[in-house]
N, C-alpha and C. Protein backbone atom coordinates (compact mmCIF):
# COMPACT_ATOMS: atom_id res chain seq x y z
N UNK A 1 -14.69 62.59 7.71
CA UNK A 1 -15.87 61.87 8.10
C UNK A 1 -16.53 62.63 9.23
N UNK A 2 -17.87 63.26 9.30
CA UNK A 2 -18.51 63.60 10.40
C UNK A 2 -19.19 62.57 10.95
N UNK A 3 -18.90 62.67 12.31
CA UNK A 3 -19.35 61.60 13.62
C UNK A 3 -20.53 62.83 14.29
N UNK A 4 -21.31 61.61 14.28
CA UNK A 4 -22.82 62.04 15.23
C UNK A 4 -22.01 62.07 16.68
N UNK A 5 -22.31 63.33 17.39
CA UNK A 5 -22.07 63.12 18.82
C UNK A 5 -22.72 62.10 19.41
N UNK A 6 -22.48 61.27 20.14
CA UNK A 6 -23.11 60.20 20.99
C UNK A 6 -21.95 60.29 22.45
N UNK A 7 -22.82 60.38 23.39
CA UNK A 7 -22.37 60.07 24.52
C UNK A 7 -22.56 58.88 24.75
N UNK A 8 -21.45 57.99 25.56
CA UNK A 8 -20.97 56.75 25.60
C UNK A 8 -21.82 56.80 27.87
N UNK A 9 -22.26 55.74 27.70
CA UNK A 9 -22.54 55.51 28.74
C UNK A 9 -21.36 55.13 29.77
N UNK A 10 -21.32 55.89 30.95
CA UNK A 10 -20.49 56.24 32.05
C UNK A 10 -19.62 54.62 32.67
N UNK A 11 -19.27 54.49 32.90
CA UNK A 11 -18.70 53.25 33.45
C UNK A 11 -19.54 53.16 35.01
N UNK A 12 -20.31 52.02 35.30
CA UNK A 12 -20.68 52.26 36.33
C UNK A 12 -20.58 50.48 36.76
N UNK A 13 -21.01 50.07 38.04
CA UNK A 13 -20.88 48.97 38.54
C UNK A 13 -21.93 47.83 39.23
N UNK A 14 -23.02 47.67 38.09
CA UNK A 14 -23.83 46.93 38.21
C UNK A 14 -23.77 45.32 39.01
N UNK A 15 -24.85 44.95 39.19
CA UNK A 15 -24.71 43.73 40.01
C UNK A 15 -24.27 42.61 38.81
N UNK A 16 -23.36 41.50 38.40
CA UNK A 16 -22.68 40.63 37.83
C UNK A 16 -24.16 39.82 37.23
N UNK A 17 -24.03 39.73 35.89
CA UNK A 17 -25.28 39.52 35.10
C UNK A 17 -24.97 37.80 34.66
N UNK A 18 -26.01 36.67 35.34
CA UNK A 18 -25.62 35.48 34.30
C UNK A 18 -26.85 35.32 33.51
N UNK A 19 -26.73 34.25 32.59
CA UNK A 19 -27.40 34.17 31.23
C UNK A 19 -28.88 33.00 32.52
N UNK A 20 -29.53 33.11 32.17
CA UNK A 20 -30.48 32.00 32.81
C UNK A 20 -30.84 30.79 32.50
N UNK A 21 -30.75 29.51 32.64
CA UNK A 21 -30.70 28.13 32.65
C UNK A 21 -31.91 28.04 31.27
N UNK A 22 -32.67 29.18 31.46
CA UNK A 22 -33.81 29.24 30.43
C UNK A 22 -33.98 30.34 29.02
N UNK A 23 -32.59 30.56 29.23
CA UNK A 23 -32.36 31.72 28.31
C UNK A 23 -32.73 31.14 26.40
N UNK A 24 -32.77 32.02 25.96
CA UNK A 24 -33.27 31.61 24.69
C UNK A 24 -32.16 31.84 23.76
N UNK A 25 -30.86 32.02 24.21
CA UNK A 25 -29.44 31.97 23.31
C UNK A 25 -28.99 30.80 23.97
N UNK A 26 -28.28 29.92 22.92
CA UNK A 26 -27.80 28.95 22.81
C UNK A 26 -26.68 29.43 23.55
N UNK A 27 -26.16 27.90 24.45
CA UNK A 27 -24.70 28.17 25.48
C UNK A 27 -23.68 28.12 23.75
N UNK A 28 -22.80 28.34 24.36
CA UNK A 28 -21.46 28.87 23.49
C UNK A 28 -22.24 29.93 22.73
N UNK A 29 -22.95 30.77 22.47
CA UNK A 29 -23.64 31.65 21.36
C UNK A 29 -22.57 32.95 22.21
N UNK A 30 -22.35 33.89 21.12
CA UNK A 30 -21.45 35.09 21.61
C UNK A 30 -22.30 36.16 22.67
N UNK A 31 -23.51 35.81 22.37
CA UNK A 31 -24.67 36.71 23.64
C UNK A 31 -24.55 35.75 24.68
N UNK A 32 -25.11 34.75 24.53
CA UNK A 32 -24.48 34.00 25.79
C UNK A 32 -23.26 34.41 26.66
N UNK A 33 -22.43 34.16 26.07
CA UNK A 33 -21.10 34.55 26.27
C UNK A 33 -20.79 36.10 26.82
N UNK A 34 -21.97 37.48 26.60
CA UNK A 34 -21.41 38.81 26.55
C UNK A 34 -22.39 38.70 27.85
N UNK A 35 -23.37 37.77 28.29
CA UNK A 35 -24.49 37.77 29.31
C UNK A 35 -23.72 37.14 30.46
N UNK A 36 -23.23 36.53 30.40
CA UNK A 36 -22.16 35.98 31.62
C UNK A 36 -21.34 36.95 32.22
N UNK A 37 -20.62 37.73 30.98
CA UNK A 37 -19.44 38.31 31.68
C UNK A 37 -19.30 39.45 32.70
N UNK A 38 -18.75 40.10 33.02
CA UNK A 38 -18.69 41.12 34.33
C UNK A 38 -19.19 42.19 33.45
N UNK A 39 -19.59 43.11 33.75
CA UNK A 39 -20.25 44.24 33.15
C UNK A 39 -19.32 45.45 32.78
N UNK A 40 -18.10 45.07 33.49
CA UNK A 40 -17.39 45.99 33.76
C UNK A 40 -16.40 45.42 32.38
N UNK A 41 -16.16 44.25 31.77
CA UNK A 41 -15.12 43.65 31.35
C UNK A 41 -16.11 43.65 29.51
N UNK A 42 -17.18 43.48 29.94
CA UNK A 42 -18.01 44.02 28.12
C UNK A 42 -17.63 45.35 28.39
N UNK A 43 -17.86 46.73 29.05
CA UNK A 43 -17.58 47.94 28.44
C UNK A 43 -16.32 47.85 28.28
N UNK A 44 -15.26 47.76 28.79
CA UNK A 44 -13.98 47.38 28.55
C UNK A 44 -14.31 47.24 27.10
N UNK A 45 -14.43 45.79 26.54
CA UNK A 45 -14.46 45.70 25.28
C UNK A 45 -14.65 46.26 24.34
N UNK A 46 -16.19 46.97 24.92
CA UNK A 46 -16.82 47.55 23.91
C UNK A 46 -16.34 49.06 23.26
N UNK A 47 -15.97 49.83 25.07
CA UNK A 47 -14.93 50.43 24.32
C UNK A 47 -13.77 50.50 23.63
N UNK A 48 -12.81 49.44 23.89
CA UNK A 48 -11.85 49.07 22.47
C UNK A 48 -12.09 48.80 21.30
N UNK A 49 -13.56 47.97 21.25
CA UNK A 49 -13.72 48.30 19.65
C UNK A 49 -14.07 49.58 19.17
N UNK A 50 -14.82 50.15 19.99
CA UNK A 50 -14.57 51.56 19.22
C UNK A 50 -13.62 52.40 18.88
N UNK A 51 -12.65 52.38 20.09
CA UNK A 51 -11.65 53.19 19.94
C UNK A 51 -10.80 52.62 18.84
N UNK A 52 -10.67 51.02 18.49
CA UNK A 52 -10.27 50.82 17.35
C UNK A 52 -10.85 51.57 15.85
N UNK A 53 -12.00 51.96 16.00
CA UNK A 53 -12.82 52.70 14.79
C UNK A 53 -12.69 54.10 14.62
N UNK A 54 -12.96 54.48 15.77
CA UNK A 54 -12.72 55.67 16.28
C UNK A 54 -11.63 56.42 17.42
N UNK A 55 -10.38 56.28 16.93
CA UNK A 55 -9.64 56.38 17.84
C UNK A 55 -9.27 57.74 18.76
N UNK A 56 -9.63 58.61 18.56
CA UNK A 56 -9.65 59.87 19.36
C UNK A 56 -11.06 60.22 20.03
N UNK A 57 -11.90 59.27 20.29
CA UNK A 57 -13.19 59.85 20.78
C UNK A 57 -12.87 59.73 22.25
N UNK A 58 -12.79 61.09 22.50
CA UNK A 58 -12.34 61.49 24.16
C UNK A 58 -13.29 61.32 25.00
N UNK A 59 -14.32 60.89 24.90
CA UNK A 59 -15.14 60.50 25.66
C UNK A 59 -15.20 59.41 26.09
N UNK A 60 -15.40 58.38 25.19
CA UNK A 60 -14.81 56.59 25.17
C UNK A 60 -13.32 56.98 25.72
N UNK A 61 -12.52 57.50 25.52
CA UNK A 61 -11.16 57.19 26.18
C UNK A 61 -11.13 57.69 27.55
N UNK A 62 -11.61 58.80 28.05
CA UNK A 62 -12.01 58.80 29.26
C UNK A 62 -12.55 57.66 30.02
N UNK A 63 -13.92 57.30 29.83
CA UNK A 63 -14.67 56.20 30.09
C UNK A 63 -14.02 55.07 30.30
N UNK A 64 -12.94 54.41 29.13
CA UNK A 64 -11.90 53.58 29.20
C UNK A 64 -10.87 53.66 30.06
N UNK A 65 -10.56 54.94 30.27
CA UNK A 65 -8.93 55.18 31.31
C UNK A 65 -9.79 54.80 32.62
N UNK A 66 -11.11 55.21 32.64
CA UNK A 66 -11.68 54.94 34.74
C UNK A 66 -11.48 53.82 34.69
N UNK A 67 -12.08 52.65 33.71
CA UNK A 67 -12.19 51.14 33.51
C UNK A 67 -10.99 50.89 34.21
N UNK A 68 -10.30 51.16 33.43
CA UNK A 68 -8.69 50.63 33.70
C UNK A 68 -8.22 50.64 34.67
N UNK A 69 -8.30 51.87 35.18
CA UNK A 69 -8.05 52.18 36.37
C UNK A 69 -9.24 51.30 37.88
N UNK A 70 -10.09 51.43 37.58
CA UNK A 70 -10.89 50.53 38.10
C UNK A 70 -10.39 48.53 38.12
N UNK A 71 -9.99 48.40 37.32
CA UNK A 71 -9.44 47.23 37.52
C UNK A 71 -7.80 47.17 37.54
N UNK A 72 -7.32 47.97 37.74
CA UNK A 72 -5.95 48.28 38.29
C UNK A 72 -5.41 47.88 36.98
N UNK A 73 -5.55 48.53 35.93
CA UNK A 73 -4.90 48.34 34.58
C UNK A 73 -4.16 48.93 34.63
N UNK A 74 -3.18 49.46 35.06
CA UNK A 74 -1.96 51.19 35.18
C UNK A 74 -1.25 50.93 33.75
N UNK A 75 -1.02 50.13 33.09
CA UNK A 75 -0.21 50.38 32.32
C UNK A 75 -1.07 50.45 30.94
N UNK A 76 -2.10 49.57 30.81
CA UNK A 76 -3.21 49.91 29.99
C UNK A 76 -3.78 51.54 30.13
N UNK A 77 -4.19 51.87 31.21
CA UNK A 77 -4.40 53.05 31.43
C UNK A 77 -3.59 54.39 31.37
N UNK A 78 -2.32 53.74 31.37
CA UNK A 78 -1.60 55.33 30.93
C UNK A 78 -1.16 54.91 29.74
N UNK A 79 -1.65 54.61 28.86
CA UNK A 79 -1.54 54.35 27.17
C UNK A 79 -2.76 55.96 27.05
N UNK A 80 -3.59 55.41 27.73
CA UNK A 80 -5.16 56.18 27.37
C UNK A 80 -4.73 57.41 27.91
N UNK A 81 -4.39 57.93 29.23
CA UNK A 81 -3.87 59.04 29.74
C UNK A 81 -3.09 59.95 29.19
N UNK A 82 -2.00 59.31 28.36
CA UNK A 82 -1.19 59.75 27.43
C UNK A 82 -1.80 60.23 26.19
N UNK A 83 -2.64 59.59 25.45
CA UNK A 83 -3.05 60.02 24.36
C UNK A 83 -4.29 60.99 24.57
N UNK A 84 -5.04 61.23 26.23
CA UNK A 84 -5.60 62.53 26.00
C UNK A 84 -4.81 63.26 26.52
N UNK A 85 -4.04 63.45 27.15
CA UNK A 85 -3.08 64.78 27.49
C UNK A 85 -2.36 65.41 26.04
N UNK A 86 -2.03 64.03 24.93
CA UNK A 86 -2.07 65.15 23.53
C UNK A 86 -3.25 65.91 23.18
N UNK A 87 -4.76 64.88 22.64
CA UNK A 87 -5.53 64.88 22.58
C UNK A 87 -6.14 66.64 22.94
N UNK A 88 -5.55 66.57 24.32
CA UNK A 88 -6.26 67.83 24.99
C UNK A 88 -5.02 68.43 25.91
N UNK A 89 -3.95 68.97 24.95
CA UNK A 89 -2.43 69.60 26.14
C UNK A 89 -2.78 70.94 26.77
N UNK A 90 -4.11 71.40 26.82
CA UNK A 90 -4.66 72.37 27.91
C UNK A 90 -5.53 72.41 28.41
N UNK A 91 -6.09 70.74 28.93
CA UNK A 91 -6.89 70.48 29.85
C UNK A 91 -6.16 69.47 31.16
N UNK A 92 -6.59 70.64 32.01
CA UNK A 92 -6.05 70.24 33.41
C UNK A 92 -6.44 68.73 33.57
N UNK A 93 -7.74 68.81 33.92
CA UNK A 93 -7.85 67.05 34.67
C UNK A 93 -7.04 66.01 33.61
N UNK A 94 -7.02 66.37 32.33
CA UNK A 94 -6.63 64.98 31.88
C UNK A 94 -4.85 64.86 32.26
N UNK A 95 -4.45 66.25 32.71
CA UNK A 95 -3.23 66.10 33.39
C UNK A 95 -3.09 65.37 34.92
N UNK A 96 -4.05 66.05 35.10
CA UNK A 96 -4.23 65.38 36.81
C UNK A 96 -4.81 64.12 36.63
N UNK A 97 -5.52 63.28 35.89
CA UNK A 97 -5.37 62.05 35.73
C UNK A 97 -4.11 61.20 35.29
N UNK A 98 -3.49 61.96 34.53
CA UNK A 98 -2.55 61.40 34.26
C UNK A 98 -1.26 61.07 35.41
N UNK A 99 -1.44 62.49 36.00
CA UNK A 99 -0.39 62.45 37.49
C UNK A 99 -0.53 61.52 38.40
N UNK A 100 -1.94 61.18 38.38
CA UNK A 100 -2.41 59.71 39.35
C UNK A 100 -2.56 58.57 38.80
N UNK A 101 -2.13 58.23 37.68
CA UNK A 101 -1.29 57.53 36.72
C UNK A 101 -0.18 56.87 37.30
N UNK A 102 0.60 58.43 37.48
CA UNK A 102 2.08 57.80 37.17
C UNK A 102 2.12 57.26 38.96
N UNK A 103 1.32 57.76 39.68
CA UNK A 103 1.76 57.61 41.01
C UNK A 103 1.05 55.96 41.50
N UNK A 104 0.02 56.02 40.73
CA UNK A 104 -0.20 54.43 40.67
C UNK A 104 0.60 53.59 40.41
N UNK A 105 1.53 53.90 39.68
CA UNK A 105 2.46 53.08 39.03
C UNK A 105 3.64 53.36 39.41
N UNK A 106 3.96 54.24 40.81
CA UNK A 106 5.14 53.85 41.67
C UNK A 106 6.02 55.06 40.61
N UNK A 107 5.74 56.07 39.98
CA UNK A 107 6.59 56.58 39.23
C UNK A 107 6.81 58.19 39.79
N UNK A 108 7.34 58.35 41.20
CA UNK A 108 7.07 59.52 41.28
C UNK A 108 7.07 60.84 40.50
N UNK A 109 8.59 61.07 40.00
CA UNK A 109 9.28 61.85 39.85
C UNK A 109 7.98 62.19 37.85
N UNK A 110 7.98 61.58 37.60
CA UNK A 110 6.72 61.73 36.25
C UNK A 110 5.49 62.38 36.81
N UNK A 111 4.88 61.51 38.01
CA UNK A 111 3.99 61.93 38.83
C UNK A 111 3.87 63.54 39.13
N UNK A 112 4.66 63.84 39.95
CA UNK A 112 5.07 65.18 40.45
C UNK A 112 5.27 66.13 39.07
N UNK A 113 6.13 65.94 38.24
CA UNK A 113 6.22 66.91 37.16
C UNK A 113 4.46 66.83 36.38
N UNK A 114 3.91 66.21 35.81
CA UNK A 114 2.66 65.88 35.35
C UNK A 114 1.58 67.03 36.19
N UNK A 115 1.59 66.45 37.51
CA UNK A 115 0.67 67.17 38.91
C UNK A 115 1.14 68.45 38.34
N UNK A 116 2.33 68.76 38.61
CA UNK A 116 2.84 70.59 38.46
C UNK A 116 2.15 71.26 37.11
N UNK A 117 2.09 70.40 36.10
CA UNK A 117 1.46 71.09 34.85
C UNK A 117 0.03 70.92 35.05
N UNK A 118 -0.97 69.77 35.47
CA UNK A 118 -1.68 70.13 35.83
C UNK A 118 -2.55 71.44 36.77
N UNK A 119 -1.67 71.79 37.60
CA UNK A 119 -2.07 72.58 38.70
C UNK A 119 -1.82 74.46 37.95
N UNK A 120 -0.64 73.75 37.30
CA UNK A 120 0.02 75.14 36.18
C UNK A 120 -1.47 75.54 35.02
N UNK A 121 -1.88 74.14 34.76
CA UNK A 121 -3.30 74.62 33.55
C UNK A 121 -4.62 75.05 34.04
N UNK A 122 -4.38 74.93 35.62
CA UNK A 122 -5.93 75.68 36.34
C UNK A 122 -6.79 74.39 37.99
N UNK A 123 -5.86 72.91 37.64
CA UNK A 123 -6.21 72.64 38.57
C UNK A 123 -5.71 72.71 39.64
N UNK A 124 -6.86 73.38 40.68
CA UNK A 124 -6.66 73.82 42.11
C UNK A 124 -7.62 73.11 43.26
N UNK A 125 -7.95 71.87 43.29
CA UNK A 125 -8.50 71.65 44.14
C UNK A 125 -7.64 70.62 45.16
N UNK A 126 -6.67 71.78 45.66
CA UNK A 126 -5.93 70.80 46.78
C UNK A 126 -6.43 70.35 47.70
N UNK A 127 -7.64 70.49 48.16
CA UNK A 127 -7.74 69.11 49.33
C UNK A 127 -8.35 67.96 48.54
N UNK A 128 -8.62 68.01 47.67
CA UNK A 128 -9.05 66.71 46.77
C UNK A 128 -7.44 66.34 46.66
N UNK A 129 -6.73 66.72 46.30
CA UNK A 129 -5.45 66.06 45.84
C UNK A 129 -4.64 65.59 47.14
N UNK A 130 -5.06 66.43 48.45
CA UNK A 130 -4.34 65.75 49.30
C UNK A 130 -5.34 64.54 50.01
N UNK A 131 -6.53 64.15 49.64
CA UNK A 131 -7.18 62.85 49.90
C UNK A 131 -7.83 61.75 48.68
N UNK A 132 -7.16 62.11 47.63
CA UNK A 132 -7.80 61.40 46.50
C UNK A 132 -6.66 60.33 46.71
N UNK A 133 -7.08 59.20 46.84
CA UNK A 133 -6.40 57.78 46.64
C UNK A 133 -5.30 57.53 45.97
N UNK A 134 -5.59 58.01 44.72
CA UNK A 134 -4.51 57.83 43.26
C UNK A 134 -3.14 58.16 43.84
N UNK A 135 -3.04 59.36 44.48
CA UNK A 135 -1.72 60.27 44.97
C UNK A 135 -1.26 59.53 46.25
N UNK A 136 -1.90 58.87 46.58
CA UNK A 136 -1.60 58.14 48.18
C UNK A 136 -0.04 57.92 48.20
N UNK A 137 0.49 57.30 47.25
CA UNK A 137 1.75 56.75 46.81
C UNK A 137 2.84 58.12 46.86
N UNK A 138 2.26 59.22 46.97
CA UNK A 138 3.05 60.65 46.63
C UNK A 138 3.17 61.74 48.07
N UNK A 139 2.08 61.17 49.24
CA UNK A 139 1.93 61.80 50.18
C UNK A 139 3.11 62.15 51.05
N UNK A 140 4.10 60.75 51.05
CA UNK A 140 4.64 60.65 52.33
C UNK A 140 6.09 61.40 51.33
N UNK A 141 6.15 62.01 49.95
CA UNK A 141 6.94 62.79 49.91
C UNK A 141 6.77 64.02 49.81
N UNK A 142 8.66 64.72 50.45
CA UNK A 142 7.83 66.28 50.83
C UNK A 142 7.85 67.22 49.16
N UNK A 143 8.42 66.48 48.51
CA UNK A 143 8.24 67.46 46.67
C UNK A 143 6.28 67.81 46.84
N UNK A 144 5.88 66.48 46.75
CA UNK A 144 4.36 66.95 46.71
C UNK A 144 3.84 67.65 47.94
N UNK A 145 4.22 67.99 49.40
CA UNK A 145 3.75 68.77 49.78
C UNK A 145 4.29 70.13 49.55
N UNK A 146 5.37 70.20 49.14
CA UNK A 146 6.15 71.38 48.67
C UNK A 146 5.57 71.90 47.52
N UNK A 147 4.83 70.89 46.69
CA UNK A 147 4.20 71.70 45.34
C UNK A 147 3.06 71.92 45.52
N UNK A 148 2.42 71.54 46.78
CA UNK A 148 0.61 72.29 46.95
C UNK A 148 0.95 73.68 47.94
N UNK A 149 2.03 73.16 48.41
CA UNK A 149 2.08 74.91 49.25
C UNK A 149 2.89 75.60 48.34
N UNK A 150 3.23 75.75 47.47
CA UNK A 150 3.91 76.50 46.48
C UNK A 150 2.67 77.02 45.40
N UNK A 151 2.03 76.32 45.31
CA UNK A 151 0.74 76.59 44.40
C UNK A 151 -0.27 77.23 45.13
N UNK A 152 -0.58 76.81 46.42
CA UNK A 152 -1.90 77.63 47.20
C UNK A 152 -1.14 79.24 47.56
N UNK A 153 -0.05 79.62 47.61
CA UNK A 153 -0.03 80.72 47.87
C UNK A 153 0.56 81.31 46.56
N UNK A 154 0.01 81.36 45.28
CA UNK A 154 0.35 81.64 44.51
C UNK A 154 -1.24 82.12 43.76
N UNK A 155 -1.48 83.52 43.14
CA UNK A 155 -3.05 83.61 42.54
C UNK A 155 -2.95 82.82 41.60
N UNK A 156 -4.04 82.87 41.32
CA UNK A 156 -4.33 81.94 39.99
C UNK A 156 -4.28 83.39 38.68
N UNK A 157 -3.63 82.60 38.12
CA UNK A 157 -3.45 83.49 36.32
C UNK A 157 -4.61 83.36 35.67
């Protein structure tokens, strides 16, 4: 089956939308219902039905893993993390997302090995990694400072 490229609109965080006392959809109507909800919780949706249709569109699954992560889904979200690190097993960020994954989720020792292949496939932006949030959980051990100074004095291949 060929799929039309379509870019999926970005996950972003609009002001909370209600339906108006004068709206012209009936209350209980499913627009009703998609006009109420958080904006953040229809793309949610909307991207699962697609990904139900379309299940490898790495773009929607991206889009979906921030969601998740945005509402502290960690375990929903490393479903999605997981299946682009197959998806894509020589693209760095979706490793380094995945590494701030596991560290969200209290998992160092996954964390740290994950980060290392990341950093192994080209990502190098260690001061992002030593102030990006995700890793916060990984700071106060010395493996992860041991694996950015093991990597910064090392060229890049």
């Amino acid at each position: 089956m060929q799929v039309t490229e379509v870019t999926p609109v970005p996950p972003s965080d609009p002001p909370r939308r209600t339906a108006a006392a004068s709206s012209p959809w009936p209350a209980g109507s499913q627009l009703a219902a998609w006009l109420q909800q958080d904006p953040a919780d229809f793309q949610i949706e909307m991207y699962e039905r697609l990904l139900a249709r379309l299940p490898e569109w790495v773009e929607v699954l991206e889009a979906l893993a921030e969601l998740y992560r945005r509402r502290q889904r960690h375990r929903d979200g490393l479903a999605i993390d997981l299946k682009l690190t197959l998806l894509r097993p020589r693209d760095p960020r979706a490793h380094y997302n995945l590494a701030c994954r596991y560290a969200l989720l209290r998992q160092p020792e996954q964390a740290l090995r994950v980060l290392r292949k990341a950093i192994e496939l080209g990502y190098r932006d260690f001061r992002f990694m030593e102030q990006d949030e995700d890793l916060r959980p990984l700071r106060q051990d010395p493996r992860f400072r041991k694996l950015l100074e093991e990597f910064r004095k090392r060229p890049r291949t």
